[in-house]
N, C-alpha and C. Protein backbone atom coordinates (compact mmCIF):
# COMPACT_ATOMS: atom_id res chain seq x y z
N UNK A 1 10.55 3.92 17.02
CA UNK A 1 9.40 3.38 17.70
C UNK A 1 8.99 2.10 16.99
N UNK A 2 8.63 1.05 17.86
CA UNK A 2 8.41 -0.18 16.99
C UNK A 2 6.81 -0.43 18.11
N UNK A 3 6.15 -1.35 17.53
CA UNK A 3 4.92 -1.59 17.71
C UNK A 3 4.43 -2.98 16.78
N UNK A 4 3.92 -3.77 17.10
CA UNK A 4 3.85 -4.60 16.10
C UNK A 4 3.06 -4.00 14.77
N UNK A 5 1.86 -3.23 15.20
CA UNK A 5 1.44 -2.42 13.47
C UNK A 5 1.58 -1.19 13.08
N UNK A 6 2.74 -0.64 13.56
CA UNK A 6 3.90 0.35 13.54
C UNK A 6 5.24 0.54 13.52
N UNK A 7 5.83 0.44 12.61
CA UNK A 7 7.23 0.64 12.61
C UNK A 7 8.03 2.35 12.41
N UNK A 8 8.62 2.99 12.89
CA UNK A 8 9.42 4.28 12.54
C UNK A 8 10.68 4.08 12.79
N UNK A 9 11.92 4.19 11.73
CA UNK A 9 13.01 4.27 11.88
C UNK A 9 13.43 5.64 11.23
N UNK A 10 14.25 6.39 11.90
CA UNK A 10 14.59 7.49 11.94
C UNK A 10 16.12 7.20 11.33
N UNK A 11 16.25 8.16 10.07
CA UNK A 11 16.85 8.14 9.28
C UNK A 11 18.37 9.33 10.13
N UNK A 12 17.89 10.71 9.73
CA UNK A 12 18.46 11.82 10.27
C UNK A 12 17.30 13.24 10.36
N UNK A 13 17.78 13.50 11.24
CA UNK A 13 16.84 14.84 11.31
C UNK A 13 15.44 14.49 11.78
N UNK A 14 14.38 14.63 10.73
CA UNK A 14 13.28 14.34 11.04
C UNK A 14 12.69 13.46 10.12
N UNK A 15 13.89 12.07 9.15
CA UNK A 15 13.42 11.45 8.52
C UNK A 15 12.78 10.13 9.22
N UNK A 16 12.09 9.39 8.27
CA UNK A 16 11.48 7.87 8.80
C UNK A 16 11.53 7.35 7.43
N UNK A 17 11.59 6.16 7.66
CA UNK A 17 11.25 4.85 7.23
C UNK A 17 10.60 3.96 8.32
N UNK A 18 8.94 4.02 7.54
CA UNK A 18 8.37 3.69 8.46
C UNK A 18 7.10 1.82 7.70
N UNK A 19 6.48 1.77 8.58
CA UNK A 19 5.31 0.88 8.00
C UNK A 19 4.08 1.53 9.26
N UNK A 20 2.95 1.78 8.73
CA UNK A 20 1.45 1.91 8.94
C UNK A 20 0.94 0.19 8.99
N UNK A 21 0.87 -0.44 9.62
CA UNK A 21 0.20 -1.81 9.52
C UNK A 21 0.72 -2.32 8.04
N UNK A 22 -0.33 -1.95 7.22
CA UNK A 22 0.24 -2.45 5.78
C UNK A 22 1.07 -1.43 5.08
N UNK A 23 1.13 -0.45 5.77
CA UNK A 23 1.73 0.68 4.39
C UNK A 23 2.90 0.98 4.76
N UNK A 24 3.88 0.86 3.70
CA UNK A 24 5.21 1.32 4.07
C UNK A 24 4.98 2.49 3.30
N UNK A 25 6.29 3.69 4.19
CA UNK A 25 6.54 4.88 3.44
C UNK A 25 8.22 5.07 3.86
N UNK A 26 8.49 6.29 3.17
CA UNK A 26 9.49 6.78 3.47
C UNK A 26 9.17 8.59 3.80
N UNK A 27 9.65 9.46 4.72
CA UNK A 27 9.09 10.76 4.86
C UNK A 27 10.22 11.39 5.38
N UNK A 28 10.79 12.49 4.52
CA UNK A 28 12.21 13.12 4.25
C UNK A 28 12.89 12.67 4.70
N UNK A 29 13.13 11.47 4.48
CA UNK A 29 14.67 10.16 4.30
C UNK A 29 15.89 10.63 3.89
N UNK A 30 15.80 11.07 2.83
CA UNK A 30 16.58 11.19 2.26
C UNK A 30 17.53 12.51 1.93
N UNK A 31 18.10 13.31 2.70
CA UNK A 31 19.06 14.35 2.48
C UNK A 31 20.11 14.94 3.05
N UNK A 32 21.25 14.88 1.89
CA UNK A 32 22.13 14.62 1.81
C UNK A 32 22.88 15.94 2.57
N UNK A 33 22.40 17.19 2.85
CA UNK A 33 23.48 18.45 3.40
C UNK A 33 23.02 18.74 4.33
N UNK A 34 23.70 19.53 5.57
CA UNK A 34 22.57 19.83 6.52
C UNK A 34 22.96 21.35 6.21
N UNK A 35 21.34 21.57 7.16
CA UNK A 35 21.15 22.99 7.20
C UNK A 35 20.83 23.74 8.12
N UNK A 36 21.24 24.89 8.76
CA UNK A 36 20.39 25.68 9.82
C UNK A 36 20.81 24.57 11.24
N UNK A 37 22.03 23.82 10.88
CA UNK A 37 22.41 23.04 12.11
C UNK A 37 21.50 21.93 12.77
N UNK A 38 20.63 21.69 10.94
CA UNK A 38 20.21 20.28 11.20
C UNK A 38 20.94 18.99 10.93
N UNK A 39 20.79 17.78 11.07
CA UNK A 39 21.83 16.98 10.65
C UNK A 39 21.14 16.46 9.12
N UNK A 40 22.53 16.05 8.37
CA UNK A 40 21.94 15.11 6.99
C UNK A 40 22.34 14.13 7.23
N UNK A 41 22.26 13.21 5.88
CA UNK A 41 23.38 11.69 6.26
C UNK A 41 24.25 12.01 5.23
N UNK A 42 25.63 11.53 5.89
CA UNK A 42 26.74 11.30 5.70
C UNK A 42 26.59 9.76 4.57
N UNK A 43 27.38 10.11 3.26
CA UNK A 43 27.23 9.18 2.54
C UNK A 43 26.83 7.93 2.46
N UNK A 44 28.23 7.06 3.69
CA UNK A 44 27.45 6.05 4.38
C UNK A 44 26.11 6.07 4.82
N UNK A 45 25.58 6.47 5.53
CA UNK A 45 24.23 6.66 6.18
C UNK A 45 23.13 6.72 4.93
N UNK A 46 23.54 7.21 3.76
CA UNK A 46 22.70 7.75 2.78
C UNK A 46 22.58 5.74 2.17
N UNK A 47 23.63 5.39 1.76
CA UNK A 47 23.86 4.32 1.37
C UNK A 47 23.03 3.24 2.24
N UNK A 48 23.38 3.31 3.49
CA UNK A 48 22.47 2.28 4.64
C UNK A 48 20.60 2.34 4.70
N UNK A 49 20.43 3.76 4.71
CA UNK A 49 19.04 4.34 4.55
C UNK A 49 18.56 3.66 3.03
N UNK A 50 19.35 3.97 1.65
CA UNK A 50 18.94 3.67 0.49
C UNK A 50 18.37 2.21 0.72
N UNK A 51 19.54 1.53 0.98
CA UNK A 51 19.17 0.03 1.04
C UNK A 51 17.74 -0.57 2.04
N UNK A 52 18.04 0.02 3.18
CA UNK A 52 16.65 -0.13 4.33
C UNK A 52 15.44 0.39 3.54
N UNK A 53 15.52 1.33 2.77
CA UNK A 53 14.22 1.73 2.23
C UNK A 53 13.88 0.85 0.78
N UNK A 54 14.62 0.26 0.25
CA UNK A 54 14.68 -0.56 -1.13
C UNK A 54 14.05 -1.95 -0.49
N UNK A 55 15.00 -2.28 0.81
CA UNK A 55 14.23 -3.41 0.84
C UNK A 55 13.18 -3.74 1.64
N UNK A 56 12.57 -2.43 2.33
CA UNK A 56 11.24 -2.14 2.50
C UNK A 56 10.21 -2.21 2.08
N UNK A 57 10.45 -1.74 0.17
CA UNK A 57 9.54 -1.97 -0.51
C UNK A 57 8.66 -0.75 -0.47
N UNK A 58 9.24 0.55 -0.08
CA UNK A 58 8.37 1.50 0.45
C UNK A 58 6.96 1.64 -0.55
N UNK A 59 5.53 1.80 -0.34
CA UNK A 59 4.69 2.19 -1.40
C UNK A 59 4.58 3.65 -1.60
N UNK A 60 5.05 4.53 -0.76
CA UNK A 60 5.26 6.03 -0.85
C UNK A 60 6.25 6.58 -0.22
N UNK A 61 6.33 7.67 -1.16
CA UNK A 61 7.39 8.11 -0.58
C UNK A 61 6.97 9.95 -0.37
N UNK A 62 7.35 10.27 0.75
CA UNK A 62 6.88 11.88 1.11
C UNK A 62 7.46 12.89 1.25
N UNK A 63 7.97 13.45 1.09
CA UNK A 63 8.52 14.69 1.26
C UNK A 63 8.10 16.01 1.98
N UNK A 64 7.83 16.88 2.57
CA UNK A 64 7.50 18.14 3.79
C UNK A 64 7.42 19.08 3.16
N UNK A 65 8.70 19.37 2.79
CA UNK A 65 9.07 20.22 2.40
C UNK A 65 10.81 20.21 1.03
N UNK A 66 10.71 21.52 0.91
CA UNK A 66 12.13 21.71 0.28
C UNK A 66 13.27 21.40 0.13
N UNK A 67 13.23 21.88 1.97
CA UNK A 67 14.76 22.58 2.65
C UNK A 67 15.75 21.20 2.63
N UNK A 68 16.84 21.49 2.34
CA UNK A 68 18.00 20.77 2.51
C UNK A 68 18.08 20.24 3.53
N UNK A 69 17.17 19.96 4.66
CA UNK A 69 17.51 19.10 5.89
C UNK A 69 16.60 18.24 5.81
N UNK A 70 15.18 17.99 4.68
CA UNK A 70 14.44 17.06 4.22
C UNK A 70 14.61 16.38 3.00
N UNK A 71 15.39 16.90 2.48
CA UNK A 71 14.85 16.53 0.75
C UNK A 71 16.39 16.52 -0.24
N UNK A 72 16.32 15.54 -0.44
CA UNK A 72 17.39 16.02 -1.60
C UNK A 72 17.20 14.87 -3.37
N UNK A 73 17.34 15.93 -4.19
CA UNK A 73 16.72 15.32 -5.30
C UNK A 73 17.29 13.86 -5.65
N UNK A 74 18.92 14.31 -5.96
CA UNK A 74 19.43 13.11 -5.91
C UNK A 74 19.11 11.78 -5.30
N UNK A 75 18.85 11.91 -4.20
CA UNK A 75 18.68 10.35 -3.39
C UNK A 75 17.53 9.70 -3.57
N UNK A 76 16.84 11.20 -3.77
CA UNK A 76 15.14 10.51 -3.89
C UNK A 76 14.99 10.02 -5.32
N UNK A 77 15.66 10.32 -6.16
CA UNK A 77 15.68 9.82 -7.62
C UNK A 77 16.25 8.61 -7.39
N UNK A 78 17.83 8.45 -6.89
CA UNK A 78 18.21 7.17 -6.61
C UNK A 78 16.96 5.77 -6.00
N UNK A 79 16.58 6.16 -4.74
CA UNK A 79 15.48 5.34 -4.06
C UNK A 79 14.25 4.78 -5.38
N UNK A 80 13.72 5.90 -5.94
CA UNK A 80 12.66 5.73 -6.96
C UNK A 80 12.94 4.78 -8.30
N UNK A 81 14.17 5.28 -8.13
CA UNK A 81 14.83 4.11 -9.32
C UNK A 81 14.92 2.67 -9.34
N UNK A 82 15.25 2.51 -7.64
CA UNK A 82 15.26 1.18 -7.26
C UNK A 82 14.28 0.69 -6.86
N UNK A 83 12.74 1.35 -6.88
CA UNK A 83 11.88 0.51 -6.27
C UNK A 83 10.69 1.39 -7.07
N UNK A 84 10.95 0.89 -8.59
CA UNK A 84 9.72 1.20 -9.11
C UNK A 84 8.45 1.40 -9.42
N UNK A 85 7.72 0.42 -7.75
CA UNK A 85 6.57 0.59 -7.43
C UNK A 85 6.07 1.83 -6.59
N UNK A 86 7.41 2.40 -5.96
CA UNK A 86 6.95 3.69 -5.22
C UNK A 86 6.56 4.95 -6.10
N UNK A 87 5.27 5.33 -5.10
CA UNK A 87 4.48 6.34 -5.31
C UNK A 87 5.12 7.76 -4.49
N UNK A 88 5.55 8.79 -5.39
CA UNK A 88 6.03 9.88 -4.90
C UNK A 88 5.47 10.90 -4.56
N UNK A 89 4.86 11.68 -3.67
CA UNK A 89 4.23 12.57 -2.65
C UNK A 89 5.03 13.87 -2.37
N UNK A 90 4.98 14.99 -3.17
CA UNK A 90 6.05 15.88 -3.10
C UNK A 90 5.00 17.43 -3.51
N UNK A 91 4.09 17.41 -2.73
CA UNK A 91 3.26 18.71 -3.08
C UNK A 91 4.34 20.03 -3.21
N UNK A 92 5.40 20.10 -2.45
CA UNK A 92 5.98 21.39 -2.16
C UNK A 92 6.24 21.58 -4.08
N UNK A 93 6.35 20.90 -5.07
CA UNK A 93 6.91 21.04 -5.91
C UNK A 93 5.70 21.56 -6.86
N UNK A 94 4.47 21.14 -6.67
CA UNK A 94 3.59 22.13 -7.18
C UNK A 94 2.60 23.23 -6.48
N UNK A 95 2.65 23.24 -5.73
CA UNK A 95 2.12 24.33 -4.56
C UNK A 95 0.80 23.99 -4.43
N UNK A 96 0.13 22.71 -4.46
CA UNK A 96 -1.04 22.46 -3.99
C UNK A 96 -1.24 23.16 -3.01
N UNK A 97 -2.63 23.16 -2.54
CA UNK A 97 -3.06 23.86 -1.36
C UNK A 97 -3.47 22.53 0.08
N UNK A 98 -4.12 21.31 -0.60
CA UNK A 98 -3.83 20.06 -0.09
C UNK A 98 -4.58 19.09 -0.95
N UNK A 99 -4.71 17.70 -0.46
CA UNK A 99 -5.14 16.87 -1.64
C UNK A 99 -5.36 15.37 -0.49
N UNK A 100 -5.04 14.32 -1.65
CA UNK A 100 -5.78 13.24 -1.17
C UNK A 100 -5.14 12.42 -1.98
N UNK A 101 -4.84 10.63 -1.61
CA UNK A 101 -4.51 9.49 -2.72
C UNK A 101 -4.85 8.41 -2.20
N UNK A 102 -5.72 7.38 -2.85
CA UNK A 102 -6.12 6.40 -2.13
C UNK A 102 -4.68 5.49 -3.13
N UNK A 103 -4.04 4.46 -1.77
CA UNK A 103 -3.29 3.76 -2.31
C UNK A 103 -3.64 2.53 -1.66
N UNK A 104 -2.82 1.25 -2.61
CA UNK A 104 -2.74 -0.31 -2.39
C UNK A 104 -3.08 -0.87 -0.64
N UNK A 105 -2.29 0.14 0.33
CA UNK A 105 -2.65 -0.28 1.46
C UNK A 105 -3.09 0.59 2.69
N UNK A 106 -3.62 1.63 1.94
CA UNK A 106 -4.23 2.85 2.82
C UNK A 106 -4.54 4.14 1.77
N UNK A 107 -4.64 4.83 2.73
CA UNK A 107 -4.64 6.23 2.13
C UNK A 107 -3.76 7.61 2.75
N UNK A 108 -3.41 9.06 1.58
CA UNK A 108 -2.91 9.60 2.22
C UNK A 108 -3.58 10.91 1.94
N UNK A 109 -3.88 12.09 3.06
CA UNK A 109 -3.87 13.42 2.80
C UNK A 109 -2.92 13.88 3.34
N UNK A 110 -2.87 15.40 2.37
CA UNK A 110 -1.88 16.31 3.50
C UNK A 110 -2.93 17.43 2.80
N UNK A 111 -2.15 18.32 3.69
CA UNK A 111 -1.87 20.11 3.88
C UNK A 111 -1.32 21.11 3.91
N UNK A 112 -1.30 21.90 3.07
CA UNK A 112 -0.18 22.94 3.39
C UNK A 112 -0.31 23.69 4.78
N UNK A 113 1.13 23.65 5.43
CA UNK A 113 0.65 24.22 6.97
C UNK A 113 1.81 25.56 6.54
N UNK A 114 1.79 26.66 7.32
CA UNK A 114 2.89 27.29 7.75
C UNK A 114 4.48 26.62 8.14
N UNK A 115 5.06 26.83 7.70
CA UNK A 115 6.44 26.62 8.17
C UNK A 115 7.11 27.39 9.42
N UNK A 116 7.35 26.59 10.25
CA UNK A 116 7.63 27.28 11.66
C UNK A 116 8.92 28.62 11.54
N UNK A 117 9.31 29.32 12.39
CA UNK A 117 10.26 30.69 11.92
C UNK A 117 10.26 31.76 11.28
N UNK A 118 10.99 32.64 11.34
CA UNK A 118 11.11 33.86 11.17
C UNK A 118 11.57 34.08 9.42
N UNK A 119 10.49 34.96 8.33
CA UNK A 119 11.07 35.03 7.35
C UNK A 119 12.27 34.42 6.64
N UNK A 120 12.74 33.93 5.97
CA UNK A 120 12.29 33.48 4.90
C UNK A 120 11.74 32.02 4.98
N UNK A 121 12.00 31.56 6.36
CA UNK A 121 11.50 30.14 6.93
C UNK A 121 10.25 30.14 6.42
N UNK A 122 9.18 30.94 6.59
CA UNK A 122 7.70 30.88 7.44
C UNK A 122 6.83 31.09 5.51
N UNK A 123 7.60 31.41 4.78
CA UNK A 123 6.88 31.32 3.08
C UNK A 123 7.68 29.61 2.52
N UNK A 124 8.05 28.84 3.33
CA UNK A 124 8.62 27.80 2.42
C UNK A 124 7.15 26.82 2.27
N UNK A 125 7.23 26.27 1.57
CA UNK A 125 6.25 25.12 1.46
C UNK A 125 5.97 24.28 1.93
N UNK A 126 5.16 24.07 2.97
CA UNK A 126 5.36 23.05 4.18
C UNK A 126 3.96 22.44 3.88
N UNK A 127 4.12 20.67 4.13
CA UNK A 127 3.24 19.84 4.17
C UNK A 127 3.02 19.31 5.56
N UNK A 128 1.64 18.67 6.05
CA UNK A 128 1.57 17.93 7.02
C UNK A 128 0.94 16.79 6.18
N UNK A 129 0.52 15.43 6.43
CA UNK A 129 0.38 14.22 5.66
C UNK A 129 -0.10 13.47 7.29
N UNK A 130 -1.48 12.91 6.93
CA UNK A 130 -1.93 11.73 7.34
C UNK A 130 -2.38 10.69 6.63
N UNK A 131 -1.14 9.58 7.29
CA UNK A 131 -1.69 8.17 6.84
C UNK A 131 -2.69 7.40 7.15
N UNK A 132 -2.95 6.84 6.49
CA UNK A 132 -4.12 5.84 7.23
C UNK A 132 -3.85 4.41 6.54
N UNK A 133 -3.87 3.50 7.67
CA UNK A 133 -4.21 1.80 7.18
C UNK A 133 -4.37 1.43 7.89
N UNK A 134 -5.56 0.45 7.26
CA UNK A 134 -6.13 -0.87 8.41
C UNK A 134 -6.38 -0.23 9.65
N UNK A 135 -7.44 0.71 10.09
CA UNK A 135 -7.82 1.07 10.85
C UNK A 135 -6.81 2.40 11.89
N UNK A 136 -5.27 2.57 11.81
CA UNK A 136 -4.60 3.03 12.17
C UNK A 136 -4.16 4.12 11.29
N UNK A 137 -3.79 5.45 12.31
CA UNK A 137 -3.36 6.73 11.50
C UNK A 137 -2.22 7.19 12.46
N UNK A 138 -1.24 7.80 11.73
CA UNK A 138 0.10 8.64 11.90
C UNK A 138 -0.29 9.96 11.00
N UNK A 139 0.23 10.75 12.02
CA UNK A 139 0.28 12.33 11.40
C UNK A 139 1.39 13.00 11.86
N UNK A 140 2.24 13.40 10.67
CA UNK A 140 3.01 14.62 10.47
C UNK A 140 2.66 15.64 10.06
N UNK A 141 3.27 16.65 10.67
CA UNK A 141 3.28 18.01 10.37
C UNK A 141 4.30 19.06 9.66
N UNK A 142 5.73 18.11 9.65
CA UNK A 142 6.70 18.41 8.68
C UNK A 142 7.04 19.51 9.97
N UNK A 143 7.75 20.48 9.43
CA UNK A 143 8.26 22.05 10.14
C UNK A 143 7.16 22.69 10.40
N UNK A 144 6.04 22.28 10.86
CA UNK A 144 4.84 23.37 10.08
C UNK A 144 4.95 24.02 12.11
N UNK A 145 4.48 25.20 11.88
CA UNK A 145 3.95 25.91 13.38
C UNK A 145 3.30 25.50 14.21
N UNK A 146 3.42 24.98 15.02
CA UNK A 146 2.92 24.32 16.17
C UNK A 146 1.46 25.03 16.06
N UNK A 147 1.18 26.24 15.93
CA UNK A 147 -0.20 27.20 16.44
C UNK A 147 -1.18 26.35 14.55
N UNK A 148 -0.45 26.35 13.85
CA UNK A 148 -1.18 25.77 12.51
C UNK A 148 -1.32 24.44 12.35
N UNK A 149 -0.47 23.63 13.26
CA UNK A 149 -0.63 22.52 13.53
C UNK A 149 -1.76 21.83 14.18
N UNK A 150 -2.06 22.85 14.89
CA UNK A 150 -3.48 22.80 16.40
C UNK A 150 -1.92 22.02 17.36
N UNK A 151 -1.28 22.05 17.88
CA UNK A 151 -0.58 21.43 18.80
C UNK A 151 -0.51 22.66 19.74
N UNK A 152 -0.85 23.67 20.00
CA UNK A 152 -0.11 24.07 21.02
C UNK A 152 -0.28 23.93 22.14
């Protein structure tokens, strides 16, 4: 989706590399296996994504969740390496309940939502995250349950 004070480029699965007016992010970009017959990126792809997000300049970077069809440590270490101004957003790794960060060109909350599916799906650590800049907001919900989402 492009917009002039919106950008989303879709990585694989349910990643982006995106911009909020002023705020660039990245939100599970990056992973490398698939799972549960989601797609990952294929090395190339990982390599093309790295670079699009380096020279983005992302100011955050987000993560959902865990699972191998969002996240993979490696890449996200790679990305962070190369763009030492990014701010990393990875609640699943301490089990916040939700939180808040005012940054350079907006702000971000999330939430822990439910993870959509049937055991052992529905205990994973699932984030939803709204951005905000310059008057404009995007909201994800990651995997979270449509009914915990309020979407239904």
């Amino acid at each position: 989706m492009t917009r002039p004070d919106c950008t989303l480029t879709l990585t694989a699965n349910a990643g982006l590399i995106g911009r909020l007016r002023s705020l660039s992010f990245t939100l599970d970009a990056f992973h490398d296996r698939p799972s549960g017959g989601f797609s990952a990126l294929t090395p190339a792809m990982a390599e093309t994504a790295l670079e699009a997000a380096r020279l983005a300049g992302p100011e955050l970077l987000l993560v959902t969740h865990g699972h191998a069809d969002h996240y993979s440590q490696a890449l996200t270490r790679r990305l962070l390496d190369a763009s030492p101004g990014t701010k990393p957003l990875l609640p699943f790794e301490t089990g916040e309940e939700s939180g808040f960060a005012r940054l350079d060109h907006g702000s971000v909350e999330y939430l822990r939502m439910t993870h959509d599916g049937a055991p052992p799906l529905d205990r994973a650590l699932n984030y939803g995250f709204l951005l905000r800049s310059d008057g404009l907001s995007l909201f994800t919900a990651g995997d979270a349950n449509p009914a915990d989402a309020g979407v239904t």
